[in-house]
PDB file of N, CA and C in Angstrom:
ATOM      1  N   UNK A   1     158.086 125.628 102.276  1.00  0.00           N
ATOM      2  CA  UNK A   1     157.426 124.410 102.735  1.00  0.00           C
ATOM      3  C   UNK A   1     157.410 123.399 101.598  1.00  0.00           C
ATOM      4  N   UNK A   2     158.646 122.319 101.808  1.00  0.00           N
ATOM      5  CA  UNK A   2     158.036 121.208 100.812  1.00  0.00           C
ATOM      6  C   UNK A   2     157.185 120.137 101.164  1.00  0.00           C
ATOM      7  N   UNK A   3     156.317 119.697 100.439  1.00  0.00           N
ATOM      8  CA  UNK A   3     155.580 117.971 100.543  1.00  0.00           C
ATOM      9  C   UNK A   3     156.158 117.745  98.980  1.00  0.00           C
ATOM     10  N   UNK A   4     155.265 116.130  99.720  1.00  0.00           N
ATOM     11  CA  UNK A   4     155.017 115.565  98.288  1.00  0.00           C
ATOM     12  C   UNK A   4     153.272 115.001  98.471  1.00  0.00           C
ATOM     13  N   UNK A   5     152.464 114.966  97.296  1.00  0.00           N
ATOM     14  CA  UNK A   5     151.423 114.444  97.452  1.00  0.00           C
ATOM     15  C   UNK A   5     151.182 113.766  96.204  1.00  0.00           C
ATOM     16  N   UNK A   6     150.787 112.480  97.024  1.00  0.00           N
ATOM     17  CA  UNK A   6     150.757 111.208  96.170  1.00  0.00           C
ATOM     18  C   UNK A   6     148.900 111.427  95.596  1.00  0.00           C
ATOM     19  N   UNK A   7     148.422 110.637  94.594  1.00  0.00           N
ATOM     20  CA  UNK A   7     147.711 110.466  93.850  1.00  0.00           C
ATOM     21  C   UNK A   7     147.403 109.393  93.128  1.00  0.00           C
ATOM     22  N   UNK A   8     146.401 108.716  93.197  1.00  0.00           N
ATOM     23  CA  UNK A   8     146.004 107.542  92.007  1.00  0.00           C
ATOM     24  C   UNK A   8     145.590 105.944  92.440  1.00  0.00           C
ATOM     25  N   UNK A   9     145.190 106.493  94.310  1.00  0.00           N
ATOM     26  CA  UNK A   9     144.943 105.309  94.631  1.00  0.00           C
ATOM     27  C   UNK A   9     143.963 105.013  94.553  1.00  0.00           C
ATOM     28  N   UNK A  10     143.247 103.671  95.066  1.00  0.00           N
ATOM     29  CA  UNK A  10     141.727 103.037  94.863  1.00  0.00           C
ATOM     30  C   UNK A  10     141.496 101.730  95.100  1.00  0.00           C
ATOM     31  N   UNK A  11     140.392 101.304  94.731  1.00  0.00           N
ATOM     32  CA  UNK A  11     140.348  99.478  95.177  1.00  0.00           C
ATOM     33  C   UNK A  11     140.119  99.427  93.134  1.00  0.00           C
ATOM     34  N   UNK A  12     140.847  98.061  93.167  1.00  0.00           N
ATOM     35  CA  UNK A  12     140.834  97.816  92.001  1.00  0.00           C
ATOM     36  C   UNK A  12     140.960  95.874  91.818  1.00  0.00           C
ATOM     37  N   UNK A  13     140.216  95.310  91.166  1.00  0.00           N
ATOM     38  CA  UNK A  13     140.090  93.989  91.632  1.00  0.00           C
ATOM     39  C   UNK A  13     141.764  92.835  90.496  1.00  0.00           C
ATOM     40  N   UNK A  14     141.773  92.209  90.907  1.00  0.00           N
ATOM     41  CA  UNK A  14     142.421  91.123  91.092  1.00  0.00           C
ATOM     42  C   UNK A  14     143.010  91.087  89.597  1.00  0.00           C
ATOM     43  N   UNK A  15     144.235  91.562  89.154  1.00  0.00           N
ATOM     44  CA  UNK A  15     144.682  91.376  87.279  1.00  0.00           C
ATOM     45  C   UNK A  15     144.082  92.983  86.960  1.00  0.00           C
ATOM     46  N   UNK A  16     143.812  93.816  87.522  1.00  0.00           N
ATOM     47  CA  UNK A  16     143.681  95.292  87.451  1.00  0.00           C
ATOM     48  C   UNK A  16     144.480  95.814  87.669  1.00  0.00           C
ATOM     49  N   UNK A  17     144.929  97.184  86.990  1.00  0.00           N
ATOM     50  CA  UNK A  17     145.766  98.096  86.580  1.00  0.00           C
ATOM     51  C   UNK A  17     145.411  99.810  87.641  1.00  0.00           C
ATOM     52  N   UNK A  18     146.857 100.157  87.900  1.00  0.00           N
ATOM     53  CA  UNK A  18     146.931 101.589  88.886  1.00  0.00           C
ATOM     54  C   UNK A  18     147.811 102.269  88.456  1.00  0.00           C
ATOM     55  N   UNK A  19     147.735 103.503  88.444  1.00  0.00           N
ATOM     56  CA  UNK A  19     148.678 104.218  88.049  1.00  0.00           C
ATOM     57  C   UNK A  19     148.482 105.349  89.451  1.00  0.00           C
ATOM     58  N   UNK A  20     150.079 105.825  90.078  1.00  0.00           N
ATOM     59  CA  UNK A  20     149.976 106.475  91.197  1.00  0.00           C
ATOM     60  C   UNK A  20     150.960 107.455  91.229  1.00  0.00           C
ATOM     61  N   UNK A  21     150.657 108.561  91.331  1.00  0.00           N
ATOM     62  CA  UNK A  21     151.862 109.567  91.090  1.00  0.00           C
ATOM     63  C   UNK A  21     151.603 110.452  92.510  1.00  0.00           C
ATOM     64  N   UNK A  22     153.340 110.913  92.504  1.00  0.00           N
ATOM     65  CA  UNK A  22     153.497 112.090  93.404  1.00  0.00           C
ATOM     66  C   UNK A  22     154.035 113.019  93.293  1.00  0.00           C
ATOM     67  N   UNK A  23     153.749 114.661  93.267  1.00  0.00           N
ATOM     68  CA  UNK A  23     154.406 115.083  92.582  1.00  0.00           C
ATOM     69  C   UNK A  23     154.795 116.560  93.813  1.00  0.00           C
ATOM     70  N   UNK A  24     156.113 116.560  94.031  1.00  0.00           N
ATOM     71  CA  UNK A  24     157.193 117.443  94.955  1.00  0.00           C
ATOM     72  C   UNK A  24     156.866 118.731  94.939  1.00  0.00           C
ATOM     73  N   UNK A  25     156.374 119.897  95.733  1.00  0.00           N
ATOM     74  CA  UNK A  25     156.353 120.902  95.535  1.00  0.00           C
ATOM     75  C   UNK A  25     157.134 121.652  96.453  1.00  0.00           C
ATOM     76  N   UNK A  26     157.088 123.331  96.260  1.00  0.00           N
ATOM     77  CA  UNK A  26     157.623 123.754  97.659  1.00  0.00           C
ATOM     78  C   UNK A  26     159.274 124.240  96.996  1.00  0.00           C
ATOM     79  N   UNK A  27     159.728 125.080  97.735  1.00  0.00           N
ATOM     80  CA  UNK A  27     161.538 126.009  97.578  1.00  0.00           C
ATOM     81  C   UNK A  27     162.384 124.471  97.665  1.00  0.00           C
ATOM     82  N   UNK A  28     162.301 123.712  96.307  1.00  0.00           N
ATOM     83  CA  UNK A  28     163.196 122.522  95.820  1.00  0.00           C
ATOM     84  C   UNK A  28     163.661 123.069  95.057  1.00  0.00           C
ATOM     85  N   UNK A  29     165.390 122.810  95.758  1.00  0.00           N
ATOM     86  CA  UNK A  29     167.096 122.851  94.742  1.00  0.00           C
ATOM     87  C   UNK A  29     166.719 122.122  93.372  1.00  0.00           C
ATOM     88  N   UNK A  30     166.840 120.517  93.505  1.00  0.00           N
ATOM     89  CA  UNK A  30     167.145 119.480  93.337  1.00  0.00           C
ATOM     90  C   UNK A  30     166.331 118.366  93.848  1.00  0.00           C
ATOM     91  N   UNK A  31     165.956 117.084  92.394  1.00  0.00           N
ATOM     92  CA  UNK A  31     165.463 116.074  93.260  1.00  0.00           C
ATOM     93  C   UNK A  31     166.457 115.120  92.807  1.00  0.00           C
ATOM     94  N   UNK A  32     166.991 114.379  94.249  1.00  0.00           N
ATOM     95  CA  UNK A  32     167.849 113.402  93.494  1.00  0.00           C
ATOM     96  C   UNK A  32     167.018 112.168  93.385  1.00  0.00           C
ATOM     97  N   UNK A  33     167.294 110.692  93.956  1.00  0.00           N
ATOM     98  CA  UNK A  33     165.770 109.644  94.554  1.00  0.00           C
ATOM     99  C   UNK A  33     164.839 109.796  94.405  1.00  0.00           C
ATOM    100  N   UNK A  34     163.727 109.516  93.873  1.00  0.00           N
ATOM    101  CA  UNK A  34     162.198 109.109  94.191  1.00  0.00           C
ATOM    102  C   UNK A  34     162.133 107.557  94.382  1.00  0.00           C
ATOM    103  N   UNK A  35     161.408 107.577  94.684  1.00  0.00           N
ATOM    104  CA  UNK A  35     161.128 106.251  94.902  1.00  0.00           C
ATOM    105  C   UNK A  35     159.133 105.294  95.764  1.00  0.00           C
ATOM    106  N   UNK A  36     159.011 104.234  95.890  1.00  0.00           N
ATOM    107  CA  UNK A  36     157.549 104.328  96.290  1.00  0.00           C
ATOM    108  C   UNK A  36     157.935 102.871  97.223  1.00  0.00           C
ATOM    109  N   UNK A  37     157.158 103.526  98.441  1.00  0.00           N
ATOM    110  CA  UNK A  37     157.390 102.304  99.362  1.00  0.00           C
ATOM    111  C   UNK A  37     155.877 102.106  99.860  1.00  0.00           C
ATOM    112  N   UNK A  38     155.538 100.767 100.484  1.00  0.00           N
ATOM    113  CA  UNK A  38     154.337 100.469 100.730  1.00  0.00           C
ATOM    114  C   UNK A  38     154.275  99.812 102.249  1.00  0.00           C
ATOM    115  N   UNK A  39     153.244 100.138 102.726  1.00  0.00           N
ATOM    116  CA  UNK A  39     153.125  99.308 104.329  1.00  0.00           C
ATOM    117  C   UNK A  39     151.513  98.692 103.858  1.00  0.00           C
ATOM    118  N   UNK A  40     151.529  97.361 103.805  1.00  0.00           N
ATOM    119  CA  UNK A  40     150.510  96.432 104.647  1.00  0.00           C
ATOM    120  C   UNK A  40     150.095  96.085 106.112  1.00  0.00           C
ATOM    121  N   UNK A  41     149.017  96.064 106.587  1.00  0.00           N
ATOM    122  CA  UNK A  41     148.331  95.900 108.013  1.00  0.00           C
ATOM    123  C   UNK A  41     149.565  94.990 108.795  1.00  0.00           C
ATOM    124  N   UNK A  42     150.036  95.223 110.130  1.00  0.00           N
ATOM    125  CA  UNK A  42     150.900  94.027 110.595  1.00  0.00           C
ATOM    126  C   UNK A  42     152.412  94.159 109.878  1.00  0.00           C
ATOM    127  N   UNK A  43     152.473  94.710 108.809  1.00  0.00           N
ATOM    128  CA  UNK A  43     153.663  94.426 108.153  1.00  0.00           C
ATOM    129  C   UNK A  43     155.005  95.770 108.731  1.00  0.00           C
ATOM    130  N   UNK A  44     156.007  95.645 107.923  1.00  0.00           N
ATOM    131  CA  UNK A  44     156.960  96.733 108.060  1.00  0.00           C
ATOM    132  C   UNK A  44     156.686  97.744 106.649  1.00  0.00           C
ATOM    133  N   UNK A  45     157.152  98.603 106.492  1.00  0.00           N
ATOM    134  CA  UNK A  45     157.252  99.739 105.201  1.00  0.00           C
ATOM    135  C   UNK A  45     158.447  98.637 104.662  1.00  0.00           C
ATOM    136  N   UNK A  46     157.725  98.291 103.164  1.00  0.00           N
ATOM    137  CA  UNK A  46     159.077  97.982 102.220  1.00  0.00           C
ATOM    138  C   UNK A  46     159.418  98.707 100.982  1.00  0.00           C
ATOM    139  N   UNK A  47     160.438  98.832 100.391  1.00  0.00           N
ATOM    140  CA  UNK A  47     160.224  99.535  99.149  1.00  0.00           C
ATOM    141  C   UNK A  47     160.016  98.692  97.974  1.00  0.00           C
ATOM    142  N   UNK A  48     159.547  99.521  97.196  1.00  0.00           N
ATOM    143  CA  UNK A  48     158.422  98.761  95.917  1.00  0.00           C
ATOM    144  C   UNK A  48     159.460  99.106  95.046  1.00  0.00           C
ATOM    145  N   UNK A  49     159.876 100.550  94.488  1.00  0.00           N
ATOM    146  CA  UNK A  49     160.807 100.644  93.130  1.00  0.00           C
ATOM    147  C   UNK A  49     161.083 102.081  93.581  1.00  0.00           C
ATOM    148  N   UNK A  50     162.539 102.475  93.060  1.00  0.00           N
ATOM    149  CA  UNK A  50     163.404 103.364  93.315  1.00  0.00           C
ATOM    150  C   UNK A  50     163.738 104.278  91.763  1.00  0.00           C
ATOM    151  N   UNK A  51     163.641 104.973  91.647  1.00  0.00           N
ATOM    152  CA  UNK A  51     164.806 105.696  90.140  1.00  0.00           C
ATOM    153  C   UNK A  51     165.775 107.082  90.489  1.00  0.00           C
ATOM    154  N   UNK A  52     166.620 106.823  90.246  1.00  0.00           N
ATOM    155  CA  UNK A  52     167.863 108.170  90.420  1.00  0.00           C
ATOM    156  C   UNK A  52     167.112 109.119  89.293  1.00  0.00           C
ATOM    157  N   UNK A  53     167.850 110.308  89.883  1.00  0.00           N
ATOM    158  CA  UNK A  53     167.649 111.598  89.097  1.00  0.00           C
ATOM    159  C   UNK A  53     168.328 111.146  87.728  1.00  0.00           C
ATOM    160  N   UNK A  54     168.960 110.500  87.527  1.00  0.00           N
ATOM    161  CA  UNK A  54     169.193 110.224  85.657  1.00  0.00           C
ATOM    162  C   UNK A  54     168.868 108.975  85.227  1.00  0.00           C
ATOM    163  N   UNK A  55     167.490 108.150  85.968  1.00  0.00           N
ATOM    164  CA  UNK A  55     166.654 107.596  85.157  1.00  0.00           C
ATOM    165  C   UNK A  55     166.767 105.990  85.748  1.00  0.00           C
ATOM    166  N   UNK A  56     167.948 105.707  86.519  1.00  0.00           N
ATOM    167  CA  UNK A  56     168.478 103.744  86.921  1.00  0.00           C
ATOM    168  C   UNK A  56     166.828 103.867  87.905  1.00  0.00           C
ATOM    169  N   UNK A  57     166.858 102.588  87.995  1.00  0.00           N
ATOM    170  CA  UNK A  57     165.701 102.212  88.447  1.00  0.00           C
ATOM    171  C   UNK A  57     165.907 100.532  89.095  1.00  0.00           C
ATOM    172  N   UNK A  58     165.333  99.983  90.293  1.00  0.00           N
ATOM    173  CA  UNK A  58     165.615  99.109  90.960  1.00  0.00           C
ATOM    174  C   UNK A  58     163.838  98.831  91.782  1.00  0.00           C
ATOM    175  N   UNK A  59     163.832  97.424  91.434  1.00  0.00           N
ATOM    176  CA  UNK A  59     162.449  96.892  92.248  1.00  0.00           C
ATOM    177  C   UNK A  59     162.773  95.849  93.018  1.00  0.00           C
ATOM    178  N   UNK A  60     161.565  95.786  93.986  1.00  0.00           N
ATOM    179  CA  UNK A  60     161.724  94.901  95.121  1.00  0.00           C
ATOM    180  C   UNK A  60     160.862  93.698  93.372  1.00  0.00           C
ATOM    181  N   UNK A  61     161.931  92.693  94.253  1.00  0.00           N
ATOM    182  CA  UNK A  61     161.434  91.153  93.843  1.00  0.00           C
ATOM    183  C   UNK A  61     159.635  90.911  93.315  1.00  0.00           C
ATOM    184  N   UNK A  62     158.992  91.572  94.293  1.00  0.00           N
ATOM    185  CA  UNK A  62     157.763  91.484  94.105  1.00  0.00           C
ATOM    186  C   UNK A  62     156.901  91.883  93.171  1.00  0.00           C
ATOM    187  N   UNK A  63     157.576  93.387  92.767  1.00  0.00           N
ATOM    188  CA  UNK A  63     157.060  93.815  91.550  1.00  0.00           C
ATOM    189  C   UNK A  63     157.609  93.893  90.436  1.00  0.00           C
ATOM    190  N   UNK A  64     158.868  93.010  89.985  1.00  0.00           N
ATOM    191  CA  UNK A  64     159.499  93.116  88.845  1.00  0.00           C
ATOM    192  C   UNK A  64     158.664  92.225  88.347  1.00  0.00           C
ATOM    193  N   UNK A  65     158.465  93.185  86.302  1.00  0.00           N
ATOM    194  CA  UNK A  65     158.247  92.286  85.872  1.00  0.00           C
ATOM    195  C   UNK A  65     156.325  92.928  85.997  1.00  0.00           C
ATOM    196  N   UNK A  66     155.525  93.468  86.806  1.00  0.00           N
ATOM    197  CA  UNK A  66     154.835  94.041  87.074  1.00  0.00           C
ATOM    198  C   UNK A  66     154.282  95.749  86.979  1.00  0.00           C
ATOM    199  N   UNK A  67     155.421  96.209  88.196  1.00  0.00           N
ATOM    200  CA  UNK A  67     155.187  97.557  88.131  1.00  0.00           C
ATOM    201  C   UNK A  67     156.856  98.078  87.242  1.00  0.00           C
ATOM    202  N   UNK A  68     155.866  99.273  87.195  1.00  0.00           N
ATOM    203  CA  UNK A  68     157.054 100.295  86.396  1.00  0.00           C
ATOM    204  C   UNK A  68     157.428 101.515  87.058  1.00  0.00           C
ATOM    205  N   UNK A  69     158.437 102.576  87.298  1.00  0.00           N
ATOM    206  CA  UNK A  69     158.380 103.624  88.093  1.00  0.00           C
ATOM    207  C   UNK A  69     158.817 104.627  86.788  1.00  0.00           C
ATOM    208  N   UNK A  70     158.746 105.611  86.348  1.00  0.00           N
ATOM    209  CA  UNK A  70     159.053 106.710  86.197  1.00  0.00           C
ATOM    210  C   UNK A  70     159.096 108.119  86.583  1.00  0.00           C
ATOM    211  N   UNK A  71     159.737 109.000  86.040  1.00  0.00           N
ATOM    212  CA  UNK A  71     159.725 110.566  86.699  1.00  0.00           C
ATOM    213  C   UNK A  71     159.582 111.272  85.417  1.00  0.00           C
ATOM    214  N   UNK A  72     159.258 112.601  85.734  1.00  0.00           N
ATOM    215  CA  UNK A  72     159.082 113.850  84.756  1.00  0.00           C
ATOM    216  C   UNK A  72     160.108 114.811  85.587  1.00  0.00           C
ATOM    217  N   UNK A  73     160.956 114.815  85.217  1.00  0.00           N
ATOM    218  CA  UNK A  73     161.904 116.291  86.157  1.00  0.00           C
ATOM    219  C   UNK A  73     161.337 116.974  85.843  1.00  0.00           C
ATOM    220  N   UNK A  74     160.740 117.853  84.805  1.00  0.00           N
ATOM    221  CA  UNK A  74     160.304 119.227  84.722  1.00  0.00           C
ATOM    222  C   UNK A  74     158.629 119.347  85.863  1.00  0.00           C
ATOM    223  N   UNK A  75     157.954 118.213  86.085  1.00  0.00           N
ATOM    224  CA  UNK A  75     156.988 118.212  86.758  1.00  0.00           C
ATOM    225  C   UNK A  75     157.335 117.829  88.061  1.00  0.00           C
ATOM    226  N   UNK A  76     158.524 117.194  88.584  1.00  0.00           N
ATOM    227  CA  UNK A  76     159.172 117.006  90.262  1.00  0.00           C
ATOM    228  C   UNK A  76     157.824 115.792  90.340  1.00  0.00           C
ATOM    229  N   UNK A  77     157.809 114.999  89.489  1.00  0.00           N
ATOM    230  CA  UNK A  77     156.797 113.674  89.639  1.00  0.00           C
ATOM    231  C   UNK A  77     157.461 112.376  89.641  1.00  0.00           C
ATOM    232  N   UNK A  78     156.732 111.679  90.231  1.00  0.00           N
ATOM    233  CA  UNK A  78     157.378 110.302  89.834  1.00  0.00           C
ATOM    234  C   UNK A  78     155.997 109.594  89.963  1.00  0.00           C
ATOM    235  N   UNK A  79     156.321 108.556  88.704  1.00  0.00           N
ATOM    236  CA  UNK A  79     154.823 107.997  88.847  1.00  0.00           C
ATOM    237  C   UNK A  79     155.060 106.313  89.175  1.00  0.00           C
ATOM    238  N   UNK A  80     154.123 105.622  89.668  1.00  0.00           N
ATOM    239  CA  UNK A  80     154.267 103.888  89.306  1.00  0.00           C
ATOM    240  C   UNK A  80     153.319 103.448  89.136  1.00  0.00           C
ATOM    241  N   UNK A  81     153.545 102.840  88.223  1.00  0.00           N
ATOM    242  CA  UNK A  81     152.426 102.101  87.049  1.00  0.00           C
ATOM    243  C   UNK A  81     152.397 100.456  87.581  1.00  0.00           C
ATOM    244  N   UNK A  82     151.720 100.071  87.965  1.00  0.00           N
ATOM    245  CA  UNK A  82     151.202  98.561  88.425  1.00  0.00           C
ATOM    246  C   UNK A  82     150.321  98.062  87.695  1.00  0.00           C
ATOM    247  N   UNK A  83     150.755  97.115  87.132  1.00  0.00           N
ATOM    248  CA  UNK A  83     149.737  96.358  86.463  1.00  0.00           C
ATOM    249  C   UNK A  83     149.851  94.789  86.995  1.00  0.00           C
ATOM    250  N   UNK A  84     148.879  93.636  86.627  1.00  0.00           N
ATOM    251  CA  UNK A  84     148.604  92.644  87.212  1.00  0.00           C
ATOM    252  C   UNK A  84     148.596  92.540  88.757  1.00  0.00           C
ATOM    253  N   UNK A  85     147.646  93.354  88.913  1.00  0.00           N
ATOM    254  CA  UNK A  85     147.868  93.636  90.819  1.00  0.00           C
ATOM    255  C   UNK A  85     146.943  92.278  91.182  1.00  0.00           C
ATOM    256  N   UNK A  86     147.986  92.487  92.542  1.00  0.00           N
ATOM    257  CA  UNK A  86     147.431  91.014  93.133  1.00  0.00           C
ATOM    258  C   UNK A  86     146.868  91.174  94.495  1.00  0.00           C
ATOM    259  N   UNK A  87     146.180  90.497  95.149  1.00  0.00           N
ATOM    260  CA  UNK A  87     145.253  90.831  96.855  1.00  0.00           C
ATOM    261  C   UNK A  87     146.556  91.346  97.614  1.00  0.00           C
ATOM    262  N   UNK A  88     147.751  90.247  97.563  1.00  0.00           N
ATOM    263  CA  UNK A  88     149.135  90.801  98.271  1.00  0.00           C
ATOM    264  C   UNK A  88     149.597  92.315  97.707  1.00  0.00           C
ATOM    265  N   UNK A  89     149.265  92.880  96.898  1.00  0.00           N
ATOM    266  CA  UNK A  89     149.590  94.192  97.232  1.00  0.00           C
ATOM    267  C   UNK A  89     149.131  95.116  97.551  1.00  0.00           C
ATOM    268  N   UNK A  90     147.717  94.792  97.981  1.00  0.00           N
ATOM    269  CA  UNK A  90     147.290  95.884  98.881  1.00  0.00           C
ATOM    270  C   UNK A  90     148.132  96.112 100.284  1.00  0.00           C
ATOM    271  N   UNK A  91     148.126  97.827 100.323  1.00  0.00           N
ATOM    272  CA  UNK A  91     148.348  98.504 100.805  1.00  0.00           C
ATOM    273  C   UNK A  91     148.773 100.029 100.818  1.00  0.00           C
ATOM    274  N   UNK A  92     149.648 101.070 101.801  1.00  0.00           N
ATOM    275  CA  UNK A  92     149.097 102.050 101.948  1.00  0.00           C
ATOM    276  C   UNK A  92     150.334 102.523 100.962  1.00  0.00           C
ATOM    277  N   UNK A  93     150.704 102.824  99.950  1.00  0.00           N
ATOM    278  CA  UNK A  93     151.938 103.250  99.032  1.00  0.00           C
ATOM    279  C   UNK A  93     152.228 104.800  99.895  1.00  0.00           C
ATOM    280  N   UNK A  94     153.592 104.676  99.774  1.00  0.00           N
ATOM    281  CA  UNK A  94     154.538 105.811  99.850  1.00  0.00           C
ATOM    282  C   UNK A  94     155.159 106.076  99.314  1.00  0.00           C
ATOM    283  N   UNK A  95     154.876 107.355  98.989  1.00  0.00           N
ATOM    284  CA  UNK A  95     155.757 108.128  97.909  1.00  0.00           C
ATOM    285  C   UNK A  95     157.277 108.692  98.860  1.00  0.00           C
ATOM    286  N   UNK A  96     158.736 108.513  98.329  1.00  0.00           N
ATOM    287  CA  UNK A  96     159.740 108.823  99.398  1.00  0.00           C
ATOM    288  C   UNK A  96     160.800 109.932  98.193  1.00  0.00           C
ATOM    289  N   UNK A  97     161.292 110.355  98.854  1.00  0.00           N
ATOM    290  CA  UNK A  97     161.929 111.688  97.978  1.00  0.00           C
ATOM    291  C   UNK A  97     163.401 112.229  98.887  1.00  0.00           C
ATOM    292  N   UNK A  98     164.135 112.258  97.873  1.00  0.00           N
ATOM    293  CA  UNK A  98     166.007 112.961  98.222  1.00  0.00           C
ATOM    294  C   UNK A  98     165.324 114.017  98.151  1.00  0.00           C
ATOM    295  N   UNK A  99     165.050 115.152  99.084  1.00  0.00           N
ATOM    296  CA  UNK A  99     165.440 116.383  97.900  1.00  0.00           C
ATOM    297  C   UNK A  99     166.271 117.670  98.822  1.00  0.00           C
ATOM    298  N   UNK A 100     167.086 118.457  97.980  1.00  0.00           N
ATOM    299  CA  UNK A 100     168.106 119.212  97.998  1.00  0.00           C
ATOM    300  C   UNK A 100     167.037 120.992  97.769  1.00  0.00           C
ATOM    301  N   UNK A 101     166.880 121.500  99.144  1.00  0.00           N
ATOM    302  CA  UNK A 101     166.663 123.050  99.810  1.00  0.00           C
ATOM    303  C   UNK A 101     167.817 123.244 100.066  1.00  0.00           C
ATOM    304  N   UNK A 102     167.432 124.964  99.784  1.00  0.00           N
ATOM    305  CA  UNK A 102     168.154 126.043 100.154  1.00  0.00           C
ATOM    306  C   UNK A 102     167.859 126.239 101.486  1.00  0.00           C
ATOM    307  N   UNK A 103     168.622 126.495 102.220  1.00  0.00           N
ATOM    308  CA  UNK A 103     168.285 127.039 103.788  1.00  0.00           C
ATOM    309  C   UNK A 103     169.769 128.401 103.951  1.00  0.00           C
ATOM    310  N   UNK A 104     169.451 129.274 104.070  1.00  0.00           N
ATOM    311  CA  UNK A 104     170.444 130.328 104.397  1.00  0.00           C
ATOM    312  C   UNK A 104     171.683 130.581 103.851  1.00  0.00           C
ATOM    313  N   UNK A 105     171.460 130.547 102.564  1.00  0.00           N
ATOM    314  CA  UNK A 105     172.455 130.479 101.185  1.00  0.00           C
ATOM    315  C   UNK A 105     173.216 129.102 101.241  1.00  0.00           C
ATOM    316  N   UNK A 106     173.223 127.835 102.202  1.00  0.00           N
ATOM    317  CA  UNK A 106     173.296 126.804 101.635  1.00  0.00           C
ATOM    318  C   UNK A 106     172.512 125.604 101.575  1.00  0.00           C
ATOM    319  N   UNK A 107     173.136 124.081 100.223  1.00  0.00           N
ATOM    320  CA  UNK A 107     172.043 123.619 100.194  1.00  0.00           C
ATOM    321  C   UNK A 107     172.022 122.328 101.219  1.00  0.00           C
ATOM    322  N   UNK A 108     170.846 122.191 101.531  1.00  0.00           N
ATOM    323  CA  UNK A 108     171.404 120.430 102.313  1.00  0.00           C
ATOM    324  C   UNK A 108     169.823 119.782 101.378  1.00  0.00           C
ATOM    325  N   UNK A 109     170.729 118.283 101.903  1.00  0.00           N
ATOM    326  CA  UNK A 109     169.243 117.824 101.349  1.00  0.00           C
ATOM    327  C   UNK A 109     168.548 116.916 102.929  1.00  0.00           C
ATOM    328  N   UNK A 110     167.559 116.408 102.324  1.00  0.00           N
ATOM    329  CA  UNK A 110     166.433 116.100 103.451  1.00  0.00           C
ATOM    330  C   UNK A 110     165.868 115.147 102.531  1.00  0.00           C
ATOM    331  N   UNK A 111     165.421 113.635 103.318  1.00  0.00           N
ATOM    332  CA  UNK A 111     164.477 113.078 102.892  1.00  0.00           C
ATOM    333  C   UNK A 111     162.886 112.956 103.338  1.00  0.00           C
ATOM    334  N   UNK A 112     162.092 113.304 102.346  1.00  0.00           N
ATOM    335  CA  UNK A 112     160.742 113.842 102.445  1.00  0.00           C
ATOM    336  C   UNK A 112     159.224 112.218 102.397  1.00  0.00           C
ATOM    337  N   UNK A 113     158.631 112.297 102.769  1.00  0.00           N
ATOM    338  CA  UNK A 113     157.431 110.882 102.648  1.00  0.00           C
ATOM    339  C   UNK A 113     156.176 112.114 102.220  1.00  0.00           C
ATOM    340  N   UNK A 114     155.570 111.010 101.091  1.00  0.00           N
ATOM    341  CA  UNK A 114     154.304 111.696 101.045  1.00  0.00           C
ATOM    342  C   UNK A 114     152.769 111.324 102.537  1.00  0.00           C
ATOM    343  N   UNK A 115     151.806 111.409 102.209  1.00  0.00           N
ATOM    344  CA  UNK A 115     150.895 110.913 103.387  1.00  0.00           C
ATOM    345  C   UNK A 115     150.379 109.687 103.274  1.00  0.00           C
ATOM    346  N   UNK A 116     150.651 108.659 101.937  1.00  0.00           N
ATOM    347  CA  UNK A 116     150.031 107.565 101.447  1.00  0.00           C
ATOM    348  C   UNK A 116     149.089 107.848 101.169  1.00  0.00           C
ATOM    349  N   UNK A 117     148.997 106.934 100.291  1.00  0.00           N
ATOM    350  CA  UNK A 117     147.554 106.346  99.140  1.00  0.00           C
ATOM    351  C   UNK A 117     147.318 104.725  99.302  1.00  0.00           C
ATOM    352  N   UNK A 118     146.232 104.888  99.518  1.00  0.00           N
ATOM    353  CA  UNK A 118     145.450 102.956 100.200  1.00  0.00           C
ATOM    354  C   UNK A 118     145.319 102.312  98.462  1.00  0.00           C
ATOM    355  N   UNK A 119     145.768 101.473  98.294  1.00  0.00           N
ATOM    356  CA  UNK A 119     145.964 100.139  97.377  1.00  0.00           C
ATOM    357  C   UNK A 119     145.575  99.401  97.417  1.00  0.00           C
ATOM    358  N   UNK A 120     144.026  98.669  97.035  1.00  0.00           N
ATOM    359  CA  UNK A 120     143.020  97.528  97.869  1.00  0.00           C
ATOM    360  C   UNK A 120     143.139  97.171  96.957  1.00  0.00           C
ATOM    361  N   UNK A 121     143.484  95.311  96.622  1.00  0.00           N
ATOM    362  CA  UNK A 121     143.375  94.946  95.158  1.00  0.00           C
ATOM    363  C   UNK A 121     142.372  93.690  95.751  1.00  0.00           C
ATOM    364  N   UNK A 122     140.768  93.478  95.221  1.00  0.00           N
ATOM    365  CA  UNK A 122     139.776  93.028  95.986  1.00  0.00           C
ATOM    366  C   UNK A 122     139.138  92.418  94.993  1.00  0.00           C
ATOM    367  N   UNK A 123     138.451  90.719  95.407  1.00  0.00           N
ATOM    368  CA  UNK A 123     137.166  91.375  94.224  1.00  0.00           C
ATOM    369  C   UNK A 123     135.760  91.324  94.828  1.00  0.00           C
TER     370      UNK A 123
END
């Protein structure tokens, strides 16, 4: 059984700082992708920032310059670090994941969502 479970959300006011991690458990090959996507009330799921298993990394417009994404391979984590949060980014973050199981001596991979973490940036 894999998840992922995200961590590190909260209300935090206006030029305040989050740090939000998720970290993969469960009979995982391989993680290739992590990445963190977010849905606002009314809105669609967009993605926030992406990093490959050897470290490239890609942000939506919105948070460059803002947030940061990293991973720990030995911990199957990926974290994102937001700083100067603004009212527009509240919302529910998703943690999204490549990852590569064994199923019956071979591997496939599957993409996995954590359950979200709520992001209220308020004052």
């Amino acid at each position: 059984q894999v998840q992922l479970v995200e961590s590190g959300g909260g209300l935090v006011q206006p030029g305040g700082s989050l740090r939000l991690s998720c970290a993969a458990s469960g009979s995982i090959f391989s993680i290739n992708a992590m990445g963190w996507y977010r849905q606002a009330p009314g809105k669609q799921r967009e993605l926030v920032a992406r990093i490959t298993s050897g470290g490239s990394t890609n942000y939506a417009d919105s948070g460059k310059g803002r947030f940061t994404i990293s991973r720990d391979n030995a911990k199957n984590t990926v974290y994102l670090q937001m700083n100067s949060l603004k009212p527009e980014d509240t919302a529910v973050y998703y943690c999204n994941a490549a990852l590569q199981v064994v199923k019956f001596g071979s591997v496939y991979e599957y993409e996995y969502w954590g359950q979200g973490t709520q992001v209220t940036v308020s004052s």
